[in-house]
Structures are given as structure tokens and as C-alpha cells.
Protein backbone atom coordinates (compact mmCIF):
# COMPACT_ATOMS: atom_id res chain seq x y z
CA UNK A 1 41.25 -81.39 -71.69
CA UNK A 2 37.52 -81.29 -70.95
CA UNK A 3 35.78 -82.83 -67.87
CA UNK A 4 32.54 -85.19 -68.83
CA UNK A 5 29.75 -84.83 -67.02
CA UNK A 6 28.67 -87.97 -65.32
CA UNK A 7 25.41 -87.32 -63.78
CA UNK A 8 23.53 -85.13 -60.98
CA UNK A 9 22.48 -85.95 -57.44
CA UNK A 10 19.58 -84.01 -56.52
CA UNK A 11 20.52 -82.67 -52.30
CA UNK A 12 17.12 -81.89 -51.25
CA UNK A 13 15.93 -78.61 -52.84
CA UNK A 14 18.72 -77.00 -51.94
CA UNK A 15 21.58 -78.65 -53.51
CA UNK A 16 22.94 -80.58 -56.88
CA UNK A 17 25.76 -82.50 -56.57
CA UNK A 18 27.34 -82.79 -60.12
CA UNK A 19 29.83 -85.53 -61.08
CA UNK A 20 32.56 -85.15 -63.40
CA UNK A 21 35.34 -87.47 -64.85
CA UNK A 22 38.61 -85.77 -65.57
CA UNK A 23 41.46 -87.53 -66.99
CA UNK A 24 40.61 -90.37 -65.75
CA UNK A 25 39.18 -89.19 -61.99
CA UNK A 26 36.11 -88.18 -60.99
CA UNK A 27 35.30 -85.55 -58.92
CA UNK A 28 32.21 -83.55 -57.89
CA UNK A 29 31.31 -79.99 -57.56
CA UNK A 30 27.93 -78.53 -55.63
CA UNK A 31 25.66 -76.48 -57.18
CA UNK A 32 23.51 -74.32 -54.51
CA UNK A 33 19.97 -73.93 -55.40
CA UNK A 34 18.84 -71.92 -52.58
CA UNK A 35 20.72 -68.49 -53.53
CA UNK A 36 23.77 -69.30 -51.08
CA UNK A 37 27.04 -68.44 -53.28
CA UNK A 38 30.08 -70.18 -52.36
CA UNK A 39 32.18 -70.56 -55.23
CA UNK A 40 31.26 -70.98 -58.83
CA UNK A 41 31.08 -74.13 -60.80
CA UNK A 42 33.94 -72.34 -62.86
CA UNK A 43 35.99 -72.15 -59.90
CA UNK A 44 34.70 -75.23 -58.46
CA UNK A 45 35.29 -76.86 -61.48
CA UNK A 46 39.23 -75.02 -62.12
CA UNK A 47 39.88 -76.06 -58.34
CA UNK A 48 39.06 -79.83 -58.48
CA UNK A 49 40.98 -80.32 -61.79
CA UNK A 50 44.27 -78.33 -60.42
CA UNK A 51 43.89 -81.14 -57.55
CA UNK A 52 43.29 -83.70 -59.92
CA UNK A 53 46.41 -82.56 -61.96
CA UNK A 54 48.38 -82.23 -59.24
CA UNK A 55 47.67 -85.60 -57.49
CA UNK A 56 48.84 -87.18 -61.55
CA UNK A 57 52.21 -85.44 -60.94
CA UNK A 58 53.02 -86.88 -57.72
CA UNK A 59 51.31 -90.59 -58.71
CA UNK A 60 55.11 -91.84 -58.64
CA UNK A 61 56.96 -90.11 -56.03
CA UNK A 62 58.15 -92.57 -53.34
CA UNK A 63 56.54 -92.49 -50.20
CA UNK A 64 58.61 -90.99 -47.36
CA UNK A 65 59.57 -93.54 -44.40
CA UNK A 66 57.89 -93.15 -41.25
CA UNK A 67 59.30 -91.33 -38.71
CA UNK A 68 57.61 -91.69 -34.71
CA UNK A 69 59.40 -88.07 -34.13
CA UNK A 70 57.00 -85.18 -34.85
CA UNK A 71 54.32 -87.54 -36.07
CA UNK A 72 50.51 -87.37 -34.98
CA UNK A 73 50.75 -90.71 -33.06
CA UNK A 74 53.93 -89.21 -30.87
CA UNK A 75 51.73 -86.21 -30.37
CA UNK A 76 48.61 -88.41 -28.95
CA UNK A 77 51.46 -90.57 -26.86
CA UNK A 78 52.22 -87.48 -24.95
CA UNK A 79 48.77 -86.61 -24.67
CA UNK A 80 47.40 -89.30 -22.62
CA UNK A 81 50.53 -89.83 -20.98
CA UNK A 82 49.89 -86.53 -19.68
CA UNK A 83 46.03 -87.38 -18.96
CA UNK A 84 47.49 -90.81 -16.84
CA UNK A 85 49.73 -88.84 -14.83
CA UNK A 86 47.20 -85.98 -13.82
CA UNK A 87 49.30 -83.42 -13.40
């Protein structure tokens, strides 16, 4: 399946941010007009569809119950409870 272009934004002279729709989701890819090289639009364009592809396949899996242990909010709990302490 093809992407369709949806339209340009113009980044200063340097960049153009180009907007695609791909089954369904848009996403955007960067051209550089000022000679810098990242990645190509091929690649830009292969990368953002593989995401878009894979985020389709996982549209139904459950969501995984929340668990405190080894979470980001236990890690910012120990955090300041160290800070408070001072040690």
C-alpha cells in the first residue's frame, strides 16, 4: 500500500516537514534543505510505515495491569525518599 501525501510545512529554509497518511495514520518525515543528511525520505518513509504497521498489529492486545514493583513511579519514590533523608 502507498502513503498519500498530505501536504508540506515549510521549517525555515532549512527544513520541509512532509505529511503522509498511511493506512489510515499519518505520519511525517523531514526533508533537510540545508545539505545535512540524516536519513533518506526512503528510509524515513520505510521506518514510519514499519511503526505504523506495527502499532495496527498490536491495536488489540490487552493492556498489561499495573504493577508499583519495577515501575517508573517506584523508582522516583525511592528517589526523593532518598533526597528527604539526606544521607
Amino acid at each position: 500500500m502507498k502513503a498519500k501525501y498530505i501536504g508540506a510545512i515549510k521549517d525555515g529554509w532549512e527544513h520541509t516537514i512532509l505529511e503522509y497518511e498511511y493506512k489510515g495514520k499519518r505520519y511525517f518525515i523531514t526533508k533537510h534543505n540545508n545539505g545535512y543528511m540524516d536519513k533518506s525520505l526512503r528510509q524515513q518513509h520505510k521506518e514510519a510505515q514499519a511503526e505504523i504497521d506495527e502499532r495496527i498489529e498490536h491495536e488489540n492486545d490487552p493492556i498489561p495491569e499495573y504493577r508499583y514493583e519495577g515501575s517508573a513511579e517506584e523508582g522516583f519514590d525511592l528517589f526523593w525518599d532518598y533526597v528527604e533523608k539526606g544521607v
